[in-house]
Protein backbone atom coordinates (compact mmCIF):
# COMPACT_ATOMS: atom_id res chain seq x y z
CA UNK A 1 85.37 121.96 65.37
CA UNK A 2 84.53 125.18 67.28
CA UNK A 3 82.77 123.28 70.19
CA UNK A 4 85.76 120.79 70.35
CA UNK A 5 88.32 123.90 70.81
CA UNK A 6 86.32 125.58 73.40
CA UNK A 7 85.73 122.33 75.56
CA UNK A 8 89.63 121.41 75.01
CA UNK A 9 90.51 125.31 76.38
CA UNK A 10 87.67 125.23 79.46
CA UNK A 11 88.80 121.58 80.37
CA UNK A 12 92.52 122.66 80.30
CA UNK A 13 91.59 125.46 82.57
CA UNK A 14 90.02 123.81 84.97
CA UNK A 15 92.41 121.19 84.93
CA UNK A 16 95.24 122.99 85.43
CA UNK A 17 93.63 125.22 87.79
CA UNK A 18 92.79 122.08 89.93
CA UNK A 19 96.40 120.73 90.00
CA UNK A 20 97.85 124.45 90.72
CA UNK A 21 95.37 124.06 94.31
CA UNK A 22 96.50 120.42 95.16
CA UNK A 23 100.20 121.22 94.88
CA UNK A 24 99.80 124.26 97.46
CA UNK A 25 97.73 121.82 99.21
CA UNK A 26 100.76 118.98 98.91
CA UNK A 27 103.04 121.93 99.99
CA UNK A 28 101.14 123.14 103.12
CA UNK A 29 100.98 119.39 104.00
CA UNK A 30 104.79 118.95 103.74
CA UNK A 31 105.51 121.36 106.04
CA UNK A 32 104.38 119.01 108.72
CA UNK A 33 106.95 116.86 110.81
CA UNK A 34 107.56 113.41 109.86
CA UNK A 35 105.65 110.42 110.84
CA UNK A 36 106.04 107.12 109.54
CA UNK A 37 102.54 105.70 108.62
CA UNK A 38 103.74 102.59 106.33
CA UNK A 39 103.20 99.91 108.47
CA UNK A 40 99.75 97.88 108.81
CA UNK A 41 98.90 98.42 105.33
CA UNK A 42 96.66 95.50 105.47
CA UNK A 43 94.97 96.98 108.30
CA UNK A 44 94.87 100.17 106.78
CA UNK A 45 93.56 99.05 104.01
CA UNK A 46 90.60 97.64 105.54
CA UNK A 47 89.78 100.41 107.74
CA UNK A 48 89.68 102.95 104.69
CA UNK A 49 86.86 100.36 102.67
CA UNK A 50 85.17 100.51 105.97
CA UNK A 51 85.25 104.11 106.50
CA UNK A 52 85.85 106.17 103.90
CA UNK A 53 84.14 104.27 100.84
CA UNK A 54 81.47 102.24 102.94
CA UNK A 55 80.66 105.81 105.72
CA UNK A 56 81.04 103.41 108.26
CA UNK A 57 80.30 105.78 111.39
CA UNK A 58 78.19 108.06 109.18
CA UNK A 59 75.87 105.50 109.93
CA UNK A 60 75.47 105.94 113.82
CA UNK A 61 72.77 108.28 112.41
CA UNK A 62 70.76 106.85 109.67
CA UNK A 63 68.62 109.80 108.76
CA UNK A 64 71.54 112.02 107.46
CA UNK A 65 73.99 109.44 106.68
CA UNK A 66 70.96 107.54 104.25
CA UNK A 67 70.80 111.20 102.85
CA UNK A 68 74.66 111.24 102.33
CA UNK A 69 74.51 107.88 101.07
CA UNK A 70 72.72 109.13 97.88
CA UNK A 71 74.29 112.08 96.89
CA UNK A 72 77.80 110.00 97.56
CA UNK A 73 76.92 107.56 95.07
CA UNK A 74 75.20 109.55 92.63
CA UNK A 75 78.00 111.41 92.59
CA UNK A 76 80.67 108.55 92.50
CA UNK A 77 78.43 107.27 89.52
CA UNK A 78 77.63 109.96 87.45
CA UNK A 79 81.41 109.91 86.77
CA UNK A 80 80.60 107.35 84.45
CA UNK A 81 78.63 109.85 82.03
CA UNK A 82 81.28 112.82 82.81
CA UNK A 83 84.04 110.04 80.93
CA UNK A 84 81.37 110.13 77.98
CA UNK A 85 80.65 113.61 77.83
CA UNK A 86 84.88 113.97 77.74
CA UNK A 87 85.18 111.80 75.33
CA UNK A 88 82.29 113.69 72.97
CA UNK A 89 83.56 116.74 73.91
CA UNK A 90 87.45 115.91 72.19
CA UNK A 91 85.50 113.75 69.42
CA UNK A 92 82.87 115.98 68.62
CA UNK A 93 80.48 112.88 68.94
CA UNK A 94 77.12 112.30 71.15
CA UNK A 95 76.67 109.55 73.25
CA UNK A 96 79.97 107.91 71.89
CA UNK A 97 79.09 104.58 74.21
CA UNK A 98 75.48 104.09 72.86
CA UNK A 99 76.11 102.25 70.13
CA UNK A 100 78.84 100.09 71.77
CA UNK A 101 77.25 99.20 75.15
CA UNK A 102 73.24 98.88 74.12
CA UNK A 103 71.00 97.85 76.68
CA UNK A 104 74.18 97.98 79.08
CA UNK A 105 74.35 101.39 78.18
CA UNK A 106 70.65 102.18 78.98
CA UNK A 107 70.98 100.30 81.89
CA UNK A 108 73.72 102.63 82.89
CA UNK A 109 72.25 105.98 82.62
CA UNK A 110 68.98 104.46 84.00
CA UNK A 111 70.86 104.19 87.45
CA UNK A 112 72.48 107.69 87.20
CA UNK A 113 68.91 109.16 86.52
CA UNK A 114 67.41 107.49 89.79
CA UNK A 115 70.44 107.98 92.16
CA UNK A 116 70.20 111.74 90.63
CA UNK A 117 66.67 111.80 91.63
CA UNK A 118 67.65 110.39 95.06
CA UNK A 119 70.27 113.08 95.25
CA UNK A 120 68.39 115.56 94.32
CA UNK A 121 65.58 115.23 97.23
CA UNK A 122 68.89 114.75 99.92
CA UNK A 123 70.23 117.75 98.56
CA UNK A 124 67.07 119.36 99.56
CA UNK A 125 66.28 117.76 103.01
CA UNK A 126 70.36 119.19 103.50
CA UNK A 127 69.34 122.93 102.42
CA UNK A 128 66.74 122.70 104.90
CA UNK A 129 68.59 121.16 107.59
CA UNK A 130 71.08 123.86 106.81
CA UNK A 131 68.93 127.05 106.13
CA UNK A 132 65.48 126.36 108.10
CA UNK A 133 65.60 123.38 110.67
CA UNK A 134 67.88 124.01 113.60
CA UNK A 135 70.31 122.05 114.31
CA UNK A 136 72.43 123.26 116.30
CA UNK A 137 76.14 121.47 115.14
CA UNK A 138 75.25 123.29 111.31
CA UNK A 139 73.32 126.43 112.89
CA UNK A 140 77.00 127.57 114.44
CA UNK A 141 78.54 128.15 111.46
CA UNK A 142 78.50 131.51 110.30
CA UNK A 143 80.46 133.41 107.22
CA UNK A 144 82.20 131.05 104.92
CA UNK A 145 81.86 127.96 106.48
CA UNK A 146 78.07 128.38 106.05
CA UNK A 147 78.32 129.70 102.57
CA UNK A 148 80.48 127.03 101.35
CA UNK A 149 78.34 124.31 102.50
CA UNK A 150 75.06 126.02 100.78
CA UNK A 151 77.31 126.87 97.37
CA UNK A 152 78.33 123.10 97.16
CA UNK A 153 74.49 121.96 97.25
CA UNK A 154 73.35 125.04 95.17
CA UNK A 155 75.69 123.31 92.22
CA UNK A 156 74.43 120.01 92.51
CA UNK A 157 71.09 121.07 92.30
CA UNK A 158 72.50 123.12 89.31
CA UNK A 159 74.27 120.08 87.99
CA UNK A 160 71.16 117.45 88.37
CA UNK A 161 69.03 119.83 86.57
CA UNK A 162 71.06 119.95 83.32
CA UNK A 163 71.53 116.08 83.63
CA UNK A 164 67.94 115.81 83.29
CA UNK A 165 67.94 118.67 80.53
CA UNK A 166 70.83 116.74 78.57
CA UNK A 167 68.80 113.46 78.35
CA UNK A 168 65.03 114.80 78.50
CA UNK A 169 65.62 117.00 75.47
CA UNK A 170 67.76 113.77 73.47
CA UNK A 171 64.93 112.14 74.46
CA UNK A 172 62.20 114.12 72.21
CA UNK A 173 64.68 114.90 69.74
CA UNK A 174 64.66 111.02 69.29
CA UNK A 175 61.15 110.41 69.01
CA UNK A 176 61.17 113.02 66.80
CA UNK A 177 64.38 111.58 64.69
CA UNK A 178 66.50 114.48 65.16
CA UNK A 179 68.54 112.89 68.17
CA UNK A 180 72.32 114.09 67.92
CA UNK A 181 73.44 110.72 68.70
CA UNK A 182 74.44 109.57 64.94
CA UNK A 183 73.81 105.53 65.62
CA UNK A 184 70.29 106.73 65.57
CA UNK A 185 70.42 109.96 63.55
CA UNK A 186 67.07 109.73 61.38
CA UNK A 187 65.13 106.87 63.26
CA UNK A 188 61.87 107.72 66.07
CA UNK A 189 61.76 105.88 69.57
CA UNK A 190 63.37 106.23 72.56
CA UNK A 191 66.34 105.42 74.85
CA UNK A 192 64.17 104.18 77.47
CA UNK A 193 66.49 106.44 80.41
CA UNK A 194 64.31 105.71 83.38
CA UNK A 195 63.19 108.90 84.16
CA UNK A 196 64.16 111.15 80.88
CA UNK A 197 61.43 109.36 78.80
CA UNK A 198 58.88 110.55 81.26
CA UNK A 199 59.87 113.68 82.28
CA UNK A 200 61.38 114.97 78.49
CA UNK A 201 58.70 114.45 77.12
CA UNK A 202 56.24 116.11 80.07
CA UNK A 203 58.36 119.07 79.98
CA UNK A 204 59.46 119.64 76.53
CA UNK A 205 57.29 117.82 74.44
CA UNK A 206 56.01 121.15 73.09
CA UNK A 207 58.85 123.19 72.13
CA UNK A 208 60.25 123.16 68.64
CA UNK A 209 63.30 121.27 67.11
CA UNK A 210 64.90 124.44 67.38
CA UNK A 211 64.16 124.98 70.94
CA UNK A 212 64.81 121.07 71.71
CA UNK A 213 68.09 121.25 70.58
CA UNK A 214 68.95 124.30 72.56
CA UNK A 215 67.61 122.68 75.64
CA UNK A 216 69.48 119.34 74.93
CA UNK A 217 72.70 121.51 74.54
CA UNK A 218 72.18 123.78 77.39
CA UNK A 219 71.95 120.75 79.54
CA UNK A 220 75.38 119.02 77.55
CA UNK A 221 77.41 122.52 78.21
CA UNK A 222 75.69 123.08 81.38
CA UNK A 223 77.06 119.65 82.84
CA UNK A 224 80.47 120.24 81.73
CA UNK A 225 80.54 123.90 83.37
CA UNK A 226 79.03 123.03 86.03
CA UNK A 227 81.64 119.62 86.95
CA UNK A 228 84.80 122.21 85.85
CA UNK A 229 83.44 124.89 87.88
CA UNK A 230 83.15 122.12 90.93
CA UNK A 231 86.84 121.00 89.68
CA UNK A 232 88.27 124.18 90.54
CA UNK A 233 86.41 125.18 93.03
CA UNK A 234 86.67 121.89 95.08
CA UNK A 235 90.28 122.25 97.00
CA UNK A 236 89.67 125.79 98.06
CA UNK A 237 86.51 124.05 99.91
CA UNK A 238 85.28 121.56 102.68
CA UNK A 239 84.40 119.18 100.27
CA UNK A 240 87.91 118.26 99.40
CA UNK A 241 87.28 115.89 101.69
CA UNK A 242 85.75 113.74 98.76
CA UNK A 243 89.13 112.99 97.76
CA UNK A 244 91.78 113.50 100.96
CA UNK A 245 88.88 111.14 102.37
CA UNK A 246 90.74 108.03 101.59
CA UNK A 247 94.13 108.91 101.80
CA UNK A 248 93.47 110.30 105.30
CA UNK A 249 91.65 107.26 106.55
CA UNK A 250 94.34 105.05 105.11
CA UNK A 251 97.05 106.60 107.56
CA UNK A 252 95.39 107.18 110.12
CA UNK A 253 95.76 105.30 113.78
CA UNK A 254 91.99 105.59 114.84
CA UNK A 255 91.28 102.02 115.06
CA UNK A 256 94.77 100.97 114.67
CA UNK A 257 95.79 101.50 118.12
CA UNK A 258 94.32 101.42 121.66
CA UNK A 259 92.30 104.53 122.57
CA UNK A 260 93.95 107.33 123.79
CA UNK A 261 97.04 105.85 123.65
CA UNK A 262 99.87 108.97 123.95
CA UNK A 263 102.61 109.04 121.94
CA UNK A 264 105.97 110.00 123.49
CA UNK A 265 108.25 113.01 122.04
CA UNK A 266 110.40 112.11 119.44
CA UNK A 267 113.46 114.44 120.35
CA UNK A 268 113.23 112.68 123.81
CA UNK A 269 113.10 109.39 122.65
CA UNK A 270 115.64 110.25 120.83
CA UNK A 271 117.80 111.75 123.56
CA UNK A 272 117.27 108.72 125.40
CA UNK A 273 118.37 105.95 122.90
CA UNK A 274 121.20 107.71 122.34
CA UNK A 275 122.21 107.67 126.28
CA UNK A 276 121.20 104.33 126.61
CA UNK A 277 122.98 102.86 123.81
CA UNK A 278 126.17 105.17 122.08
CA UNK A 279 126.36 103.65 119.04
CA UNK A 280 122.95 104.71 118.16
CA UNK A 281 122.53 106.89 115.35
CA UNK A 282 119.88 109.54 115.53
CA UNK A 283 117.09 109.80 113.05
CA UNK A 284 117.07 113.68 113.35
CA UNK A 285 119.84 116.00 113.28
CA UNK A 286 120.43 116.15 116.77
CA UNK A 287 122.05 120.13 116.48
CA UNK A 288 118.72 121.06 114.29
CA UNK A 289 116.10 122.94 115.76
CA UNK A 290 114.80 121.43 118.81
CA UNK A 291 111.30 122.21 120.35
CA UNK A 292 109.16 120.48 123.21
CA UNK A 293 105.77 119.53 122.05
CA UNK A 294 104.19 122.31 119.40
CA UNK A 295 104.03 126.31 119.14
CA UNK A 296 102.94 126.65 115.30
CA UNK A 297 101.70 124.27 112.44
CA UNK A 298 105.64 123.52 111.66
CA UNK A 299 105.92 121.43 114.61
CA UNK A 300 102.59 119.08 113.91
CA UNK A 301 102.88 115.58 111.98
CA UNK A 302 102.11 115.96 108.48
CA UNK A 303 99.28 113.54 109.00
CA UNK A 304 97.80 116.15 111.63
CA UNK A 305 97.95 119.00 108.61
CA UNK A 306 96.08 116.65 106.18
CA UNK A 307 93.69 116.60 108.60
CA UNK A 308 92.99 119.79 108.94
CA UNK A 309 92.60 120.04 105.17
CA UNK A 310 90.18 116.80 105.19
CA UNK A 311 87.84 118.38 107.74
CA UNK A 312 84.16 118.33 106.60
CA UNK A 313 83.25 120.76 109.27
CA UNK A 314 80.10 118.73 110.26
CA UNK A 315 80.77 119.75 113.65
CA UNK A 316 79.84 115.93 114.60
CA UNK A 317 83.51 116.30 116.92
CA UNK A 318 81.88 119.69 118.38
CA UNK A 319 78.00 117.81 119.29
CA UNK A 320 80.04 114.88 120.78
CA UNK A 321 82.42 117.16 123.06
CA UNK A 322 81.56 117.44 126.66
CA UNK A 323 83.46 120.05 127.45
CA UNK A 324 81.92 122.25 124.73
CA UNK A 325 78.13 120.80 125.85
CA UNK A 326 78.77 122.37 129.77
CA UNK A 327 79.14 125.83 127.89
CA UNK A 328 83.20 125.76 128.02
CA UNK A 329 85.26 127.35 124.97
CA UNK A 330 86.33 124.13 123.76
CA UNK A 331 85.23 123.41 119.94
CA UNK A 332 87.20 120.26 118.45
CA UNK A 333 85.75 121.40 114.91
CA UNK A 334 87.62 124.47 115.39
CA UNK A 335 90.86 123.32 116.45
CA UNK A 336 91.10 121.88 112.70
CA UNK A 337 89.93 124.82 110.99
CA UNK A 338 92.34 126.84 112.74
CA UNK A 339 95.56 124.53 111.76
CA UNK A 340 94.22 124.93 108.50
CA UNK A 341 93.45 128.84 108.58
CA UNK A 342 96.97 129.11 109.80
CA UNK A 343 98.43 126.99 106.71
CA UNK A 344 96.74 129.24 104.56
CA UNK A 345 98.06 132.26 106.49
CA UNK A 346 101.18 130.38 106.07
CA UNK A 347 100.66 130.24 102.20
CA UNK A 348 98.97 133.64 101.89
CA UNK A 349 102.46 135.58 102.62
CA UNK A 350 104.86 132.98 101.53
CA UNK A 351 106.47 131.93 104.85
CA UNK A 352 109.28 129.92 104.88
CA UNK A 353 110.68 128.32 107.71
CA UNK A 354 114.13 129.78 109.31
CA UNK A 355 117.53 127.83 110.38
CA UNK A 356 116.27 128.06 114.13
CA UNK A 357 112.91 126.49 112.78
CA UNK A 358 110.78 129.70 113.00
CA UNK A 359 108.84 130.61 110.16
CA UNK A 360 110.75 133.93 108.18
CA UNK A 361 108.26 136.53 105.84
CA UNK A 362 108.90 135.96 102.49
CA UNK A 363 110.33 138.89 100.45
CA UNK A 364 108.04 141.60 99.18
CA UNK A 365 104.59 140.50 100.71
CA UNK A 366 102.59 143.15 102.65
CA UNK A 367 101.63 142.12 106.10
CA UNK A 368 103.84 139.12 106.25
CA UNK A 369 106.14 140.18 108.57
CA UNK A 370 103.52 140.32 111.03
CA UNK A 371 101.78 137.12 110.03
CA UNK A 372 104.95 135.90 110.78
CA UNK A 373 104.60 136.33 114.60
CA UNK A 374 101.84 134.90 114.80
CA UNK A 375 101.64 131.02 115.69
CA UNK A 376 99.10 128.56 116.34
CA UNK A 377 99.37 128.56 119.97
CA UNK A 378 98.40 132.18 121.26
CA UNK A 379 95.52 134.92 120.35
CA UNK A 380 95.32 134.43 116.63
CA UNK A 381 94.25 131.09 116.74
CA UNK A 382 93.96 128.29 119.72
CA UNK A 383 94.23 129.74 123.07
CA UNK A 384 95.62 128.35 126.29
CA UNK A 385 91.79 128.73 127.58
CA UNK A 386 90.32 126.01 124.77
CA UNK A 387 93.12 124.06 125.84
CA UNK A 388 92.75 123.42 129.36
CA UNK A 389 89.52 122.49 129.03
CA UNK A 390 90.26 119.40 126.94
CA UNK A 391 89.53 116.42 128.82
CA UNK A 392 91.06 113.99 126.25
CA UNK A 393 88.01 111.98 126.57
CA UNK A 394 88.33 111.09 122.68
CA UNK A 395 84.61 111.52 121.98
CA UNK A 396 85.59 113.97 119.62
CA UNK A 397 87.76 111.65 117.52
CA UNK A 398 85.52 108.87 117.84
CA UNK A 399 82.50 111.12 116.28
CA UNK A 400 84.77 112.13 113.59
CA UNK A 401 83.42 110.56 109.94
CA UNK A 402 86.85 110.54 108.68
CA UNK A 403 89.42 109.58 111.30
CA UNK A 404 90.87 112.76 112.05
CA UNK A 405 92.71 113.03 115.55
CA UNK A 406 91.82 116.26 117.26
CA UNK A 407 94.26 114.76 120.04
CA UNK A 408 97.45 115.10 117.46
CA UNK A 409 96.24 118.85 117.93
CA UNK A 410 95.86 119.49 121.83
CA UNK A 411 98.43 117.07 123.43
CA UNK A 412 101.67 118.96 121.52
CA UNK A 413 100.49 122.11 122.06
CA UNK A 414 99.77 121.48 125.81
CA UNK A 415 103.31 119.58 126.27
CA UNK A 416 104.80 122.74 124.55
CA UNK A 417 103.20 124.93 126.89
CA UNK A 418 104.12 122.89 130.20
CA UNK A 419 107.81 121.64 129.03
CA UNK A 420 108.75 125.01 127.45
CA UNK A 421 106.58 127.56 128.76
CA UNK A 422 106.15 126.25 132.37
CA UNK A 423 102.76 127.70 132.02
CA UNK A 424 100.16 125.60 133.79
CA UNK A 425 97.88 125.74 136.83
CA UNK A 426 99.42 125.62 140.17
CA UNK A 427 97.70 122.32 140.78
CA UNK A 428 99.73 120.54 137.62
CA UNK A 429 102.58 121.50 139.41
CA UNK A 430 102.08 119.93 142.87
CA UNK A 431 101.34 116.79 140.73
CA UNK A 432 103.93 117.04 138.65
CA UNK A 433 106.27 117.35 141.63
CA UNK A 434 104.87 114.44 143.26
CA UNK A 435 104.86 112.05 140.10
CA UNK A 436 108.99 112.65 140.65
CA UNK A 437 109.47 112.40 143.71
CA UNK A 438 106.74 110.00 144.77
CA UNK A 439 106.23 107.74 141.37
CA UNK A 440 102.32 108.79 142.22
CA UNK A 441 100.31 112.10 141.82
CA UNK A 442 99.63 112.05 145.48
CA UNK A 443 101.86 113.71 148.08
CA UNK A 444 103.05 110.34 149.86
CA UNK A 445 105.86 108.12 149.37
CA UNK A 446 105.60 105.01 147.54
CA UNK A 447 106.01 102.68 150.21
CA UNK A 448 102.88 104.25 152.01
CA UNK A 449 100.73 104.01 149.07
CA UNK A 450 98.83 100.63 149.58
CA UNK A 451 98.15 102.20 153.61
CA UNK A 452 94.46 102.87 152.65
CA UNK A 453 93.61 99.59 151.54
CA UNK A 454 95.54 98.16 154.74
CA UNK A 455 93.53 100.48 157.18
CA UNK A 456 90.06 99.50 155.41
CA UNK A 457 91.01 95.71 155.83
CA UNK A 458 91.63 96.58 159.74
CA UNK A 459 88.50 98.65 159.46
CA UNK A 460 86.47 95.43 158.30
CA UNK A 461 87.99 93.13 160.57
CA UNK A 462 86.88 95.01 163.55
CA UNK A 463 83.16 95.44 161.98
């Protein structure tokens, strides 16, 4: 009865704990812009089974993404013993599905056991890659980032090893008939795991009941800990991504439409209906808060902040950027980090958005009112530098393993610079000049503009 009170009060914990992140998570998202995403759902559909459950362009690299592969689907299956060891921990049972599901049940846990084994020797090939082999996309990150990624595979380590605790030690303790599974309370033999019945016996076949049954439950309570501790811990890290994975994939446009297709600006589109046609109704408030392009995280599609907070930081967008490969400040990787740093600024001191659409400090919070001048555009976070060196080649977008759109990042925050800020080189301008008064980039008037191909013809002819 004891055990069943503790597990209730550690599962509610962790639980609650877990929901308490995703709705600040929810919130940060919703302070995004709207963005319709409904249609295509067919479409969508397809392109999240491709690329979120199936790692469709994981697999551009085998090596890794085979080593992904495992510890994906271990993980994705070992769910199936975390709804047993629930369901004993509120019963007070031991391998409540034995009984009911056999050989099926066997069969079951067999698979776990191998993909764990798989999972385990990725895990370790990913330390190394991480720790001791350079490679350069994973040897950048420093700090946090780094930690995070090396805590994560520190746990499942953690997590594999009481797996094989849990079942090696139930495994003696059956062929000794002391097995806390009651179906077979009393009786000798053996499950038959796949791996347990080997390796229980190898490595515990000499301790005592005693000592069996404190292995067995070290490896039952150590399990539980170790998937609540990765409950909680899970939306303050990278690896959120497990789960905003499909969502994020789902909505997105990569692979819906053409690449580097631009959208237009919504309060200009807007402007325009409504001049071209009076009786059109608006869909925003046409006296709200107006603003060219983006200055802050306020002013980016809500799909563009789930992004940021679906990020794996693989730094695949990084490797695949030319810009950043010819030694320029450029880093698509941490363009999303830094809309998501600056939604947890956001968070951190409670700022609310403002009537004019500026975010306001919150009452009472030290250092708010001056992360309240800050924005995402400026010194804090993305600078005009990273920005201008964008080529909007989409390499970066197309590397990405889970659709995100580092152009949703750099094209507002460039058109709020030019259309608001009128801040761009002195080259942009002559073009810009020319594209309105010509219809062409070049300084020549439209009626002159097919002249080259005229004198080459002439050129030809007198060859």
């Amino acid at each position: 009865m004891l055990s069943t009170i503790i597990f209730l009060i550690l599962f509610g914990t962790g639980a609650g704990l877990f929901a308490w992140r995703v709705g600040k998570i929810r919130a940060a998202i919703a302070l995004g812009r709207p963005d319709d995403r409904s249609d295509r759902s067919g479409e969508r559909l397809k392109q999240m089974t491709l690329v979120a459950l199936g790692q469709q362009k994981m697999f551009k690299n085998w090596m890794p993404a085979l080593m992904h592969f495992f510890i994906y689907v271990a993980f994705v299956i070992t769910q199936v013993e975390l709804i047993e060891i629930l369901v004993d921990g509120i019963a007070g049972t031991h391998r409540f599905f034995y009984p009911i599901l056999g050989g099926f049940y066997v069969f079951v846990i067999s698979s776990i056991e191998v993909l764990s084994v798989l999972a385990f020797v990725a895990t370790l090939i990913f330390l190394a890659r991480r720790n001791l082999l350079y490679v350069p996309r994973l040897a950048s990150l420093k700090g946090w980032p780094k930690l995070d990624g090396n805590l994560i595979l520190v746990l499942e380590i953690l997590l594999i090893v009481f797996i094989f605790m849990m079942n090696g030690g139930d495994e003696v303790l059956y062929n000794q008939g002391h097995t806390h599974a009651e179906s077979v309370e009393g009786t000798t033999g053996s499950f038959g795991f796949a791996v347990s019945q080997f390796v229980g016996p190898a490595l515990f076949g000499g301790l005592s009941l005693e000592g069996l049954e404190i292995v067995e439950r070290i490896g039952w309570w150590g399990h539980i800990l170790i998937v609540l501790s990765f409950l909680v811990y899970l939306p303050f890290s990278k690896h959120f991504h497990i789960l905003l994975a499909f969502p994020n994939v789902y909505f997105s446009n990569v692979g819906l439409l053409p690449k580097g297709k631009l959208n237009n600006l919504g309060n200009v589109t807007e402007e325009m209906k409504a001049i071209l046609d009076p009786s059109y109704q608006p869909v925003e408030d046409p006296n709200g808060p107006q603003r060219f392009g983006a200055k802050d995280v306020t002013d980016l599609s809500w799909k563009t902040l789930m992004d940021a907070y679906t990020c794996t930081e693989c730094g695949r967008c990084t490797a695949a950027c030319p810009a950043n490969m010819t030694g320029k400040e450029l880093s698509p990787r941490k363009l999303v980090m830094d809309v998501r740093d600056r939604l947890e600024e956001i968070q951190k001191f409670k700022l609310k958005p403002g009537e004019d659409g500026l975010l306001v400090p919150g009452n009472g919070v030290e250092g708010a009112e001056e992360a309240a001048t800050h924005t995402l555009l400026g010194d804090h976070y993305i600078t005009e530098e990273e920005l201008r060196a964008c080529n909007t080649c989409n390499a970066c977008v197309e590397a990405c393993p889970v659709n995100i759109n580092h152009m949703d990042i750099v094209l507002p925050l460039r058109q709020y610079l030019v259309m608001e800020e009128s801040a761009m080189p002195e080259e942009w301008g002559i073009m810009f000049n020319n594209v309105e008064n010509n219809g062409a980039p070049w300084a020549m008037p439209a009626a002159d503009r097919f002249k080259w191909a005229e004198e080459l013809e002439q050129e030809e002819s007198n060859a």
